[in-house]
PDB file of N, CA and C in Angstrom:
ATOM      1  N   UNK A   1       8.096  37.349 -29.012  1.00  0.00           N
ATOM      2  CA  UNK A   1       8.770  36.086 -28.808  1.00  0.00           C
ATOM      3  C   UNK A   1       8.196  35.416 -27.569  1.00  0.00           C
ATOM      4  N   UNK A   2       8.078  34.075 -27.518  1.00  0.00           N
ATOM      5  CA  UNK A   2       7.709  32.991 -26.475  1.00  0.00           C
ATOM      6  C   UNK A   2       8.368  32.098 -26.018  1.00  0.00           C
ATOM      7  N   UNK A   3       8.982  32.736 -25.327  1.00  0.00           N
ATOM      8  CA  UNK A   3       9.523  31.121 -23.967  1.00  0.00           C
ATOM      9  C   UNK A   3       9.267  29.577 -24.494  1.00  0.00           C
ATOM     10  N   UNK A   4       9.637  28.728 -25.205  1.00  0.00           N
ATOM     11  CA  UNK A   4       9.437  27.367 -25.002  1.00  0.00           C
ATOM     12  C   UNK A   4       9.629  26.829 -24.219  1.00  0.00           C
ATOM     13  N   UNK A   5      11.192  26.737 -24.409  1.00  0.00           N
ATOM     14  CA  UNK A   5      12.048  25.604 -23.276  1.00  0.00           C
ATOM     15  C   UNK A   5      13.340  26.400 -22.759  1.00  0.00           C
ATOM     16  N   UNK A   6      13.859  26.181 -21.605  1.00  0.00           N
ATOM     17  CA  UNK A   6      15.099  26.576 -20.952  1.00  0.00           C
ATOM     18  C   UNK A   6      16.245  25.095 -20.878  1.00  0.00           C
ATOM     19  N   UNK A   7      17.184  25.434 -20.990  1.00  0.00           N
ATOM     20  CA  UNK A   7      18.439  24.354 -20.040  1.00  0.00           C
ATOM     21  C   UNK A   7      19.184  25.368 -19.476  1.00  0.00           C
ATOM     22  N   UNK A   8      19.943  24.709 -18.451  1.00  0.00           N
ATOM     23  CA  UNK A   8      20.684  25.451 -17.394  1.00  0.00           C
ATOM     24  C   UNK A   8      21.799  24.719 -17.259  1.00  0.00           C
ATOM     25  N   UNK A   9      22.819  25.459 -17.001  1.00  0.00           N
ATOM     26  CA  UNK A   9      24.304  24.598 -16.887  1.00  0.00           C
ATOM     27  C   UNK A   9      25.120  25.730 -16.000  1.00  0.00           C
ATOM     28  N   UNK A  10      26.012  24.977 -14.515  1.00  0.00           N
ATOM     29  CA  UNK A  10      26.897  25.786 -14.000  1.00  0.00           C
ATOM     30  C   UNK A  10      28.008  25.091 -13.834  1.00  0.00           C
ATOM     31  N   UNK A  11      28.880  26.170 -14.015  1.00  0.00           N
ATOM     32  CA  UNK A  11      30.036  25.863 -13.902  1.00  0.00           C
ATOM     33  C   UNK A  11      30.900  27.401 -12.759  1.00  0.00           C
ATOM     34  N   UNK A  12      32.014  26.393 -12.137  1.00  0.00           N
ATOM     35  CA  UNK A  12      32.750  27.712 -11.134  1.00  0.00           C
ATOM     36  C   UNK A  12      33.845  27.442 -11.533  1.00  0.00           C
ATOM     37  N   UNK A  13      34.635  28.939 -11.729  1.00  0.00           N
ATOM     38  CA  UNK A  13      35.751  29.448 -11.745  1.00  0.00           C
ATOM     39  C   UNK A  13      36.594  30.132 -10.853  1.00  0.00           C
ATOM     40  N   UNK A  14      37.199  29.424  -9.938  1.00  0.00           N
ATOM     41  CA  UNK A  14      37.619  30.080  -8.853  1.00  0.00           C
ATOM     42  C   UNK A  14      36.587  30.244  -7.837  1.00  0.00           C
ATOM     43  N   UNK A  15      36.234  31.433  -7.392  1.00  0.00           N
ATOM     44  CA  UNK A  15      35.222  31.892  -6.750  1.00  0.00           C
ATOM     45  C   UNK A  15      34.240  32.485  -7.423  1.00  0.00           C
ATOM     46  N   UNK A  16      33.974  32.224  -8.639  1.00  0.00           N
ATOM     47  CA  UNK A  16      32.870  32.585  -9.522  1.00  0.00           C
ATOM     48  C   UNK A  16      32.223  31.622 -10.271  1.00  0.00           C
ATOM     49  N   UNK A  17      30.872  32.005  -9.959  1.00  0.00           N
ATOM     50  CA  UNK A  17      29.860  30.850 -10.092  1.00  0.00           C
ATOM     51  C   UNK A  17      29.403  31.444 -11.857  1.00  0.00           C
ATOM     52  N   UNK A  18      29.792  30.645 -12.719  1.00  0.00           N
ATOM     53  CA  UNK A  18      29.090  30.791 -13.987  1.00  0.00           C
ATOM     54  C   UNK A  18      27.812  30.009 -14.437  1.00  0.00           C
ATOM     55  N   UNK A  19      26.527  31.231 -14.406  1.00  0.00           N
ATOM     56  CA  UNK A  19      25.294  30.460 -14.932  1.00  0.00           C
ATOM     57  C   UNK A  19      25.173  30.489 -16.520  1.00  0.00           C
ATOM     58  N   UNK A  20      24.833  29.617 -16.943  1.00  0.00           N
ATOM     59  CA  UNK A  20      24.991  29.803 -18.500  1.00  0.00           C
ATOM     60  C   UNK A  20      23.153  29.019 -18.713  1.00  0.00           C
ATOM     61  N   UNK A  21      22.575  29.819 -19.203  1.00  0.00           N
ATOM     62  CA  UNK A  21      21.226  29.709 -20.400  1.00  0.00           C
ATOM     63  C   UNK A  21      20.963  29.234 -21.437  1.00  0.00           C
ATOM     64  N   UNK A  22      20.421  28.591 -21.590  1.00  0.00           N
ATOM     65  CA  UNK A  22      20.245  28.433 -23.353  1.00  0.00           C
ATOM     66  C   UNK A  22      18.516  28.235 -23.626  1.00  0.00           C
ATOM     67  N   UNK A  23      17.957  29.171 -24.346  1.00  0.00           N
ATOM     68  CA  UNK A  23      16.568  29.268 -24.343  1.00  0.00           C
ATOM     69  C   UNK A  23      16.306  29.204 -25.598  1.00  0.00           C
ATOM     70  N   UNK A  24      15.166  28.424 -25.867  1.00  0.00           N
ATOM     71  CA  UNK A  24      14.569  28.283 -27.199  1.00  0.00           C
ATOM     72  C   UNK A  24      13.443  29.209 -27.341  1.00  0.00           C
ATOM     73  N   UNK A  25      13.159  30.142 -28.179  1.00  0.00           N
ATOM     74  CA  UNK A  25      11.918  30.669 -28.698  1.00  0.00           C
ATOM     75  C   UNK A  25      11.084  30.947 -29.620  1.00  0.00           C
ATOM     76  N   UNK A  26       9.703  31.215 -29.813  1.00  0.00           N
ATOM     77  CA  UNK A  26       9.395  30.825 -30.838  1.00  0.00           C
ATOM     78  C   UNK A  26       8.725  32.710 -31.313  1.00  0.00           C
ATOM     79  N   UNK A  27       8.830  32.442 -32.112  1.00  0.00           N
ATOM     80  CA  UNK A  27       8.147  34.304 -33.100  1.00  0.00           C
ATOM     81  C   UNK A  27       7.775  33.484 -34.386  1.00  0.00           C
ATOM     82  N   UNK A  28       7.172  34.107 -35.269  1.00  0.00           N
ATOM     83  CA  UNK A  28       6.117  34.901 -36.020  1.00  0.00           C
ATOM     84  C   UNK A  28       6.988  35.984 -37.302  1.00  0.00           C
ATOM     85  N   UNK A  29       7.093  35.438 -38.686  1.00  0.00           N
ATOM     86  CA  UNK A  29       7.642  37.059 -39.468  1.00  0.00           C
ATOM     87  C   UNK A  29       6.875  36.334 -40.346  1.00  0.00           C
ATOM     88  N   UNK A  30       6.088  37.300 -41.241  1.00  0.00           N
ATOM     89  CA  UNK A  30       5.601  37.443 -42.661  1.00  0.00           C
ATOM     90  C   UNK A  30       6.361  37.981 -43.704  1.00  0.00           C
ATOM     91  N   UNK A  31       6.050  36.944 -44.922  1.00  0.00           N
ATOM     92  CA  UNK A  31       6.596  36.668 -45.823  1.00  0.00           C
ATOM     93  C   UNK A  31       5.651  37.202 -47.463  1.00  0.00           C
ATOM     94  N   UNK A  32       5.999  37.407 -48.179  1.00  0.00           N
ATOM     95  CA  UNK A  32       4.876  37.849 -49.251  1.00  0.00           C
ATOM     96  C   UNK A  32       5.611  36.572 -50.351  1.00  0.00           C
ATOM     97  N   UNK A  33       4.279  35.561 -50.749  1.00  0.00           N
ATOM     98  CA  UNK A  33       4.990  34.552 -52.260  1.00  0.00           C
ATOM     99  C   UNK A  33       3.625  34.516 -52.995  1.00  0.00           C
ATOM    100  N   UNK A  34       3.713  35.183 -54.104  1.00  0.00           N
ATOM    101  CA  UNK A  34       3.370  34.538 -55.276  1.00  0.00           C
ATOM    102  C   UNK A  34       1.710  35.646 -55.165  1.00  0.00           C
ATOM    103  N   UNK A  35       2.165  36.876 -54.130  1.00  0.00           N
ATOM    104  CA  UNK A  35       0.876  37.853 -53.683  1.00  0.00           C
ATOM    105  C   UNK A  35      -0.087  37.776 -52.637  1.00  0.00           C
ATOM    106  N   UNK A  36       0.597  36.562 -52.377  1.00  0.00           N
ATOM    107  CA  UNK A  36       0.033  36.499 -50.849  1.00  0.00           C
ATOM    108  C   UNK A  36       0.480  36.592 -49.533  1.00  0.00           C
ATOM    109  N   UNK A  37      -0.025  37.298 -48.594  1.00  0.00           N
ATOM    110  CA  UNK A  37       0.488  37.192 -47.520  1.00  0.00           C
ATOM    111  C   UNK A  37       1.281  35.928 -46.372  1.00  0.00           C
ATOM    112  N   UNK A  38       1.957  35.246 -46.253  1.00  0.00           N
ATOM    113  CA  UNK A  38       2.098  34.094 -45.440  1.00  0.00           C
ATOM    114  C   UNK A  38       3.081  34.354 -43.930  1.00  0.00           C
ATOM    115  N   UNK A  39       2.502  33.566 -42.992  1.00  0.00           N
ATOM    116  CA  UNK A  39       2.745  34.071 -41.690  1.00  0.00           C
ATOM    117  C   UNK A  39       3.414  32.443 -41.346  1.00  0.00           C
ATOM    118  N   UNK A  40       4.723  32.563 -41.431  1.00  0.00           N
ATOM    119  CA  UNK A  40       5.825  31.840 -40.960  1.00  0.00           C
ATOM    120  C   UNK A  40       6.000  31.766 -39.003  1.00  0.00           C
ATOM    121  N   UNK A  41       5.825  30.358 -38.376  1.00  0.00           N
ATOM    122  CA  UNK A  41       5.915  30.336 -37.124  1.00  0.00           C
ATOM    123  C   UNK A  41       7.522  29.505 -37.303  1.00  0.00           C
ATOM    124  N   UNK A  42       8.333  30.337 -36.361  1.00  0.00           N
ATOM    125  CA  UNK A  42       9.976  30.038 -36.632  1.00  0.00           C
ATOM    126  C   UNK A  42      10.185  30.043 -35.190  1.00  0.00           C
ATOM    127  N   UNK A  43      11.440  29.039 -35.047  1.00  0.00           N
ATOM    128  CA  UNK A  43      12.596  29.124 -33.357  1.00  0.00           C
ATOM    129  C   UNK A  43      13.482  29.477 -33.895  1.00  0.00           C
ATOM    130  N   UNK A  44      14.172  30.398 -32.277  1.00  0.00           N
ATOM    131  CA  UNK A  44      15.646  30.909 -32.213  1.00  0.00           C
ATOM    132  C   UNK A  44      16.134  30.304 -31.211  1.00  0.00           C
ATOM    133  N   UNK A  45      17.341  30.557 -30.716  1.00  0.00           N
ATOM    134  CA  UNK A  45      18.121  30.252 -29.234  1.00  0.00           C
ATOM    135  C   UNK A  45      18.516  31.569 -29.168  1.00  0.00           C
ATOM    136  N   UNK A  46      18.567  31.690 -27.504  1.00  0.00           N
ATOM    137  CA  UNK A  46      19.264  32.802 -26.708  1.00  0.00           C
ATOM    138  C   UNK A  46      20.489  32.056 -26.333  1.00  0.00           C
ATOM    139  N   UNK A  47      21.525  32.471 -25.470  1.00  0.00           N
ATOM    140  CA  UNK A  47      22.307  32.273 -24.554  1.00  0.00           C
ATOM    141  C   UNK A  47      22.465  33.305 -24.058  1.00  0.00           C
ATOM    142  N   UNK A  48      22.653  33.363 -22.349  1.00  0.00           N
ATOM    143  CA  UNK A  48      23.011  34.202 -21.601  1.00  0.00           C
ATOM    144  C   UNK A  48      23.912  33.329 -20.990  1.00  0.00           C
ATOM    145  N   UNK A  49      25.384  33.864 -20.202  1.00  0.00           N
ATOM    146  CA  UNK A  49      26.208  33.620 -19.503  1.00  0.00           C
ATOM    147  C   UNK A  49      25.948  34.652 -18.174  1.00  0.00           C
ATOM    148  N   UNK A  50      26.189  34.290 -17.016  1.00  0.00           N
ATOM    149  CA  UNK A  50      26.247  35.437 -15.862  1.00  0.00           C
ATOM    150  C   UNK A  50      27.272  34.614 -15.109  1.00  0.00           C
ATOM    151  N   UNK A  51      28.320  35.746 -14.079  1.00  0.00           N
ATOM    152  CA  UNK A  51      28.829  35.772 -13.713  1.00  0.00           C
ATOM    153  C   UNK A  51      28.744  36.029 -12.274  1.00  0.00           C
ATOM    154  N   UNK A  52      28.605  35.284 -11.546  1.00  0.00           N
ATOM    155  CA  UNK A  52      28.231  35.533 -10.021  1.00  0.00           C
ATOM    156  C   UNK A  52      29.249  35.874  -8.814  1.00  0.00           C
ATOM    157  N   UNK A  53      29.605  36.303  -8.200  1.00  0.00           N
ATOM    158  CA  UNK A  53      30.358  36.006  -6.875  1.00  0.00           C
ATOM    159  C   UNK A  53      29.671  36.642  -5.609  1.00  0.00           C
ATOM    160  N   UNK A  54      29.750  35.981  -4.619  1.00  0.00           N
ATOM    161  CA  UNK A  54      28.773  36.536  -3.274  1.00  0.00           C
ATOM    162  C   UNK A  54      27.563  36.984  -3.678  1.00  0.00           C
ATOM    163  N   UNK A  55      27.058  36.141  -4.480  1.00  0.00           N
ATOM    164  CA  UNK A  55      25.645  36.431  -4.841  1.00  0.00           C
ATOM    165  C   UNK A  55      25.263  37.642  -4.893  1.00  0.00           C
ATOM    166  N   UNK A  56      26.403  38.256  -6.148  1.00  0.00           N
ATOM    167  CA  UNK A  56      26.567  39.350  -7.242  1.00  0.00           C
ATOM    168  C   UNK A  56      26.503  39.030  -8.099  1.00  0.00           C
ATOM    169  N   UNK A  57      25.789  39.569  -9.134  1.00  0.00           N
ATOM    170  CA  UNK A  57      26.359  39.676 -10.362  1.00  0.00           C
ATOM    171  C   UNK A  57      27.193  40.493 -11.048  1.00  0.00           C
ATOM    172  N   UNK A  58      28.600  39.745 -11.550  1.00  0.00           N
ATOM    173  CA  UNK A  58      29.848  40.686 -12.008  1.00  0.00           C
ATOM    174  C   UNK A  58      29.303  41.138 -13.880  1.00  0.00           C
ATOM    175  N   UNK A  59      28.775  40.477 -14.393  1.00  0.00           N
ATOM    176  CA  UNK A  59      28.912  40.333 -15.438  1.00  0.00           C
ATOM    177  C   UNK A  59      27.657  39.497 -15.966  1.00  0.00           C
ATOM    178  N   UNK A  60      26.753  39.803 -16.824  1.00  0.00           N
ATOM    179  CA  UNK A  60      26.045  39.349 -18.015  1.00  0.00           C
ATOM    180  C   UNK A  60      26.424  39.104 -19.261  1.00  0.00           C
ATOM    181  N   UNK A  61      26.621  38.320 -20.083  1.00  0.00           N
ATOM    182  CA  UNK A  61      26.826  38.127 -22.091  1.00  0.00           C
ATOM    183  C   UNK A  61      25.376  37.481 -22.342  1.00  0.00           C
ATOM    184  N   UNK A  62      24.813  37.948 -23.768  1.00  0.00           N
ATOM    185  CA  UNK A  62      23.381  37.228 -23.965  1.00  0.00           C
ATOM    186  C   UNK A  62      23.507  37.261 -25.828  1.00  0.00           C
ATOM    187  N   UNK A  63      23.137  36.556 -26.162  1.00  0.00           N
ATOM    188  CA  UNK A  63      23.170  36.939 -27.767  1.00  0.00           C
ATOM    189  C   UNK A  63      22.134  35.911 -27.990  1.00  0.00           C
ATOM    190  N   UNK A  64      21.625  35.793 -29.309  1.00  0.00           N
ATOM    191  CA  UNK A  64      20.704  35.014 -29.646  1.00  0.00           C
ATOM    192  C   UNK A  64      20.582  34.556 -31.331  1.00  0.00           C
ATOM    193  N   UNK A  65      19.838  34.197 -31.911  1.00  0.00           N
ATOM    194  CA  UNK A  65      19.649  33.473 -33.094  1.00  0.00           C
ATOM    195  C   UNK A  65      18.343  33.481 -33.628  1.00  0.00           C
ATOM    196  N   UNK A  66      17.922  34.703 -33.587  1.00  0.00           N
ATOM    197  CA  UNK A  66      16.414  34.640 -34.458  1.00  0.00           C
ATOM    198  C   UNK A  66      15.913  33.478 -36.031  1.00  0.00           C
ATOM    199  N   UNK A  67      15.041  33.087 -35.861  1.00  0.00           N
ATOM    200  CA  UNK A  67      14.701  32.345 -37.196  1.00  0.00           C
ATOM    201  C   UNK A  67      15.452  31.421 -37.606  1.00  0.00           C
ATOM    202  N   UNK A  68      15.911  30.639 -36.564  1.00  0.00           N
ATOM    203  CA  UNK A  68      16.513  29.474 -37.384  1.00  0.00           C
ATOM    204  C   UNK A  68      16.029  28.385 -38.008  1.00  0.00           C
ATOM    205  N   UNK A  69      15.165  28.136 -37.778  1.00  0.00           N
ATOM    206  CA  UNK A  69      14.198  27.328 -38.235  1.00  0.00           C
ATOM    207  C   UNK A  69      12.408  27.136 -38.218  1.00  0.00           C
ATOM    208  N   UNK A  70      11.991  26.326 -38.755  1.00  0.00           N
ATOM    209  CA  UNK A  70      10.475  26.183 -38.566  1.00  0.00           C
ATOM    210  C   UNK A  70      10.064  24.909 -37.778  1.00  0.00           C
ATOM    211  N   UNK A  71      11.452  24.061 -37.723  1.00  0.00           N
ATOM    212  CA  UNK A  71      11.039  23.315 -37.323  1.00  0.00           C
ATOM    213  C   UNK A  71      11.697  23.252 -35.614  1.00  0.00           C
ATOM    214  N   UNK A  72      10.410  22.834 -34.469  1.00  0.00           N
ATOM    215  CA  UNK A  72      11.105  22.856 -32.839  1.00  0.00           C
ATOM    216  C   UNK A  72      12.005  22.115 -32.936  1.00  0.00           C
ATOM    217  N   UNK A  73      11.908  20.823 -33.419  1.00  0.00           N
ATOM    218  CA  UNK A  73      12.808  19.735 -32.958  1.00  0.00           C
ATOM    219  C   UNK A  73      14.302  19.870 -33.621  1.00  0.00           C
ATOM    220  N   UNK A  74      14.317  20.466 -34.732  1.00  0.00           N
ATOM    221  CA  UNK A  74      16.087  20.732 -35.106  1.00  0.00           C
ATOM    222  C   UNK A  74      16.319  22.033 -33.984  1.00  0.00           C
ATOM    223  N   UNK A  75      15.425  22.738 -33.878  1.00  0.00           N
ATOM    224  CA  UNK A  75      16.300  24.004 -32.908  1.00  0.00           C
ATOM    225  C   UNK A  75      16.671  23.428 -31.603  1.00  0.00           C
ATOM    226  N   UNK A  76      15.321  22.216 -30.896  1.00  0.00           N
ATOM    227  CA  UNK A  76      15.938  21.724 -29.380  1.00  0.00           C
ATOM    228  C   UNK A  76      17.021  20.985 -29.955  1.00  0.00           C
ATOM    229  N   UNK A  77      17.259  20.513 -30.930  1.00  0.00           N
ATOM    230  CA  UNK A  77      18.456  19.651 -30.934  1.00  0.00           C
ATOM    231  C   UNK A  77      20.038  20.136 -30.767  1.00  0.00           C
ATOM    232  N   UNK A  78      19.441  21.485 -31.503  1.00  0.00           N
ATOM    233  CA  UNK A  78      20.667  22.567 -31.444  1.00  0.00           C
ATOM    234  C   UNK A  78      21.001  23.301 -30.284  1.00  0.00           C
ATOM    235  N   UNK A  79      19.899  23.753 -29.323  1.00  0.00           N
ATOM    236  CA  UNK A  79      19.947  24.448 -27.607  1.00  0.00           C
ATOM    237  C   UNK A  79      20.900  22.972 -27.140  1.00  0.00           C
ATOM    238  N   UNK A  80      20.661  21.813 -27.660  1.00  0.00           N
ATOM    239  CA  UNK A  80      21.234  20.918 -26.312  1.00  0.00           C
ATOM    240  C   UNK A  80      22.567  20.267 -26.495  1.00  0.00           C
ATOM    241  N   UNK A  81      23.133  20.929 -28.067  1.00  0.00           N
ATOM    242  CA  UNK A  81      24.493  20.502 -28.073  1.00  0.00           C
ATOM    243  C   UNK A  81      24.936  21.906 -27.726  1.00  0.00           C
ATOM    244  N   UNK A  82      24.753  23.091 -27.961  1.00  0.00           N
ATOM    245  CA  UNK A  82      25.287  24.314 -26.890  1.00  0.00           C
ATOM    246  C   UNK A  82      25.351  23.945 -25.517  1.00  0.00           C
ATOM    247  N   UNK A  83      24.131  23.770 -24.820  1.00  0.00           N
ATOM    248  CA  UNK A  83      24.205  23.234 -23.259  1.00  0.00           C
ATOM    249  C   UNK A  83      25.149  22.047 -23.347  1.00  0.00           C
ATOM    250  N   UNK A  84      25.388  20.921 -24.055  1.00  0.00           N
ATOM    251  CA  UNK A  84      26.065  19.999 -23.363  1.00  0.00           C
ATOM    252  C   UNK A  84      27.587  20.216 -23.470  1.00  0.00           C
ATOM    253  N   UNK A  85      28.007  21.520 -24.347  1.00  0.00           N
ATOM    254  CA  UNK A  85      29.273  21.787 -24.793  1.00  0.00           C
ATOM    255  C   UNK A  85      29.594  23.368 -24.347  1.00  0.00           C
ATOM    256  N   UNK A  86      28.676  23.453 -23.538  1.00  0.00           N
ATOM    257  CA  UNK A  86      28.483  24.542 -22.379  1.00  0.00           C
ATOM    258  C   UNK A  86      29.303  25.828 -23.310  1.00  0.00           C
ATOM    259  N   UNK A  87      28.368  26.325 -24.713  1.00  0.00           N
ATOM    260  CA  UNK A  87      29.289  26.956 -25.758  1.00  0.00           C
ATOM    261  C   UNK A  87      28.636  28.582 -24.731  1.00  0.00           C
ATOM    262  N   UNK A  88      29.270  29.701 -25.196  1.00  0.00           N
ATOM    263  CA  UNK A  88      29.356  30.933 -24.485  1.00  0.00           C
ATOM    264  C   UNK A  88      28.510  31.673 -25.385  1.00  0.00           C
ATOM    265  N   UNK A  89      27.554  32.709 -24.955  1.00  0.00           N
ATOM    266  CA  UNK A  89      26.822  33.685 -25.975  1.00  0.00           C
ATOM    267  C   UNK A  89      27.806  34.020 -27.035  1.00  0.00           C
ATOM    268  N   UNK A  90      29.020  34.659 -26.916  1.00  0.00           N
ATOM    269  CA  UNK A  90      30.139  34.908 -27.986  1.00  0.00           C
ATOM    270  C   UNK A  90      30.495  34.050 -28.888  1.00  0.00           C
ATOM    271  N   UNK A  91      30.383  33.087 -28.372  1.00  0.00           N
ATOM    272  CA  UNK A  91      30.620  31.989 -29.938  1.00  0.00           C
ATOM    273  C   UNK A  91      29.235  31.268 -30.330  1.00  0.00           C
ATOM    274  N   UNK A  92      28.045  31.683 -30.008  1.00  0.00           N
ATOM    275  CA  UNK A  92      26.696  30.928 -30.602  1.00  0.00           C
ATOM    276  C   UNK A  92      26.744  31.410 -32.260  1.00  0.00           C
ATOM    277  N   UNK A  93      26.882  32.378 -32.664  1.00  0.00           N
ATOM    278  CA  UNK A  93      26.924  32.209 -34.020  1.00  0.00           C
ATOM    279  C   UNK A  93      28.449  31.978 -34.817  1.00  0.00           C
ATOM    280  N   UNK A  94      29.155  31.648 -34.485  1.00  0.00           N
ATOM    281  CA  UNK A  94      30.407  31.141 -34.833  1.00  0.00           C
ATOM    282  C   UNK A  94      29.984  29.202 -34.580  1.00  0.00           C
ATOM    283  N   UNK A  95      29.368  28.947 -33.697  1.00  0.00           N
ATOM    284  CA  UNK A  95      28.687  27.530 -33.447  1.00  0.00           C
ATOM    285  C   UNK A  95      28.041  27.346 -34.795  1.00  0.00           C
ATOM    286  N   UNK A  96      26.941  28.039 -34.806  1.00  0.00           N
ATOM    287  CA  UNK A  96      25.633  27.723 -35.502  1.00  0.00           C
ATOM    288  C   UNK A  96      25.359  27.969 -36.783  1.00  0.00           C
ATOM    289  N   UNK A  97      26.443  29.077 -36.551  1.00  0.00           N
ATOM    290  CA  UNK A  97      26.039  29.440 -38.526  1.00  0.00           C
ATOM    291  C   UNK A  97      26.283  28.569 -39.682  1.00  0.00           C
ATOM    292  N   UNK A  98      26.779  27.428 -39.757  1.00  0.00           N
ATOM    293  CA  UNK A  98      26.337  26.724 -41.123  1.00  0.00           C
ATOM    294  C   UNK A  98      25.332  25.836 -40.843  1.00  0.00           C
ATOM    295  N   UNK A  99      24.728  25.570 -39.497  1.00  0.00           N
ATOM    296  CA  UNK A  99      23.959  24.957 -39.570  1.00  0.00           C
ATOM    297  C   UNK A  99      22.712  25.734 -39.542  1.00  0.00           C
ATOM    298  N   UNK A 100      22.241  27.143 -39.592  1.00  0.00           N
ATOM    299  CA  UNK A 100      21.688  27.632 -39.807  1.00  0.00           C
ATOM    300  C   UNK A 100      20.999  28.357 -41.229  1.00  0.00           C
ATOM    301  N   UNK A 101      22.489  28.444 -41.682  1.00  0.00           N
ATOM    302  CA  UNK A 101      22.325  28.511 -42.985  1.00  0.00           C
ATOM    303  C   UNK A 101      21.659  27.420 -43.824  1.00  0.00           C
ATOM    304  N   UNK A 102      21.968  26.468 -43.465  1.00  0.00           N
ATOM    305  CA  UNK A 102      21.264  24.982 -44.150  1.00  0.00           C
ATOM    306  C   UNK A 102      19.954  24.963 -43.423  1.00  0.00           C
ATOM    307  N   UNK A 103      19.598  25.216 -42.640  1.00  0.00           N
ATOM    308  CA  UNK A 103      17.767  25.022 -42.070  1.00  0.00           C
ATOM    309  C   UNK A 103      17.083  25.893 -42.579  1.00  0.00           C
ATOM    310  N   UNK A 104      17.539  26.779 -43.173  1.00  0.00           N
ATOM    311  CA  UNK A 104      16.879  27.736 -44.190  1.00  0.00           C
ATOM    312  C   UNK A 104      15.774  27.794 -44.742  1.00  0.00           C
ATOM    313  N   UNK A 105      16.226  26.553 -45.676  1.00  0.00           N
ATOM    314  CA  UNK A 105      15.247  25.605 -46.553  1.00  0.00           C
ATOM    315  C   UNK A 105      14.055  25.550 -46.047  1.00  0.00           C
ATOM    316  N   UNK A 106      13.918  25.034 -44.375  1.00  0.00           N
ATOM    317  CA  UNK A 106      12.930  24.472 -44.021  1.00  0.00           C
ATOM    318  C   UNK A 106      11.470  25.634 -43.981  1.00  0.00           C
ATOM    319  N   UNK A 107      12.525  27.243 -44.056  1.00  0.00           N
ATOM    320  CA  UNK A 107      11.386  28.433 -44.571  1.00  0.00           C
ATOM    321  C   UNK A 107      10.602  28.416 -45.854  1.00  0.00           C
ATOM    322  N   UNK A 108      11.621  28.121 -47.102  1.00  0.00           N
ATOM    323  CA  UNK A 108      10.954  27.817 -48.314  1.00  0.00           C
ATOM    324  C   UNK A 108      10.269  26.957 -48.255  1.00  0.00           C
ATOM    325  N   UNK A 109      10.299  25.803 -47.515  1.00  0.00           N
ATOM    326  CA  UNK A 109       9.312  24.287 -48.090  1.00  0.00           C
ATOM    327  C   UNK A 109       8.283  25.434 -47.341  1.00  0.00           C
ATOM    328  N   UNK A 110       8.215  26.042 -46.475  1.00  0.00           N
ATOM    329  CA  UNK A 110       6.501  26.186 -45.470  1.00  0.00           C
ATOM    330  C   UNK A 110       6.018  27.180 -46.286  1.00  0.00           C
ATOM    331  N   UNK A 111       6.684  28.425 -47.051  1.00  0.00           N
ATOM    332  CA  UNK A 111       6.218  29.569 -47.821  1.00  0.00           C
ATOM    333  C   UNK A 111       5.559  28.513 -49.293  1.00  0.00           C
ATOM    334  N   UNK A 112       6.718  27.691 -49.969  1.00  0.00           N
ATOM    335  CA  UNK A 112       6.034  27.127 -51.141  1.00  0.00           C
ATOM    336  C   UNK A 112       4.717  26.102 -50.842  1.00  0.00           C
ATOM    337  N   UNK A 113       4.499  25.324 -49.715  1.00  0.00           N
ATOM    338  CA  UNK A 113       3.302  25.059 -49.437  1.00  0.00           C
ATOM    339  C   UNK A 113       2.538  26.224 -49.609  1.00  0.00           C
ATOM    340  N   UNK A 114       2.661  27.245 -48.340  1.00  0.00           N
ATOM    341  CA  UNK A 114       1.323  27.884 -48.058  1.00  0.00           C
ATOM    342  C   UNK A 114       0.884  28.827 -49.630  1.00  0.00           C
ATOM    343  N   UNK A 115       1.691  28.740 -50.251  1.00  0.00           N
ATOM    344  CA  UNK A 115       1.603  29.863 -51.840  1.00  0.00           C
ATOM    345  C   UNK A 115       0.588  29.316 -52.606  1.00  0.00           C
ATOM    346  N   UNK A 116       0.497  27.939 -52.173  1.00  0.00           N
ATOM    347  CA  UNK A 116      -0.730  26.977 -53.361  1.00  0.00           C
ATOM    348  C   UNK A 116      -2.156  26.699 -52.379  1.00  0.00           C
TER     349      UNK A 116
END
């Protein structure tokens, strides 16, 4: 996996400084159509939350979203309504999953190209 893009968002709770992540990345899975090999370039999102006080860390959450798409620009679109709705690693796939489920597609259109 490769680093694209980062956003960053803090927020404090009391005396605890919450850093929250949201990272886009890009990987690589092969696919077999029609006997041929095809090599699918796909984005995910991470989120990490950390939990700071006296420049400690109390606490880490991180989860992520492999393969959501093929295409960058629906996945940055998706990192930046998490960041602007400052959503928590624990609910990224409770967020994302029907809209993930529907970008799906965008695997078949690139496998049924590359098959011909």
């Amino acid at each position: 996996m490769v680093l694209i893009e980062s956003l960053t968002k803090i927020d404090f709770v009391g005396d605890i400084k919450r850093e929250y992540f949201y990272r886009m990345f890009k990987s690589e899975f092969s696919v077999e159509s029609k006997g041929r090999k095809v090599e699918i370039q796909s984005y995910g999102i991470e989120v990490e939350k950390q939990d700071i006080k006296d420049g400690q860390v109390l606490n880490i959450e991180r989860d992520y979203a492999k393969n959501i798409s093929s295409q960058r620009h629906k996945v940055h679109n998706m990192m930046k309504m998490l960041c602007d709705n400052q959503v928590s690693p624990i609910h990224l796939v409770d967020i994302l999953g029907e809209s993930i489920d529907y970008h799906i597609a965008d695997f078949d259109d690139l496998v049924n190209e590359a098959a011909y």
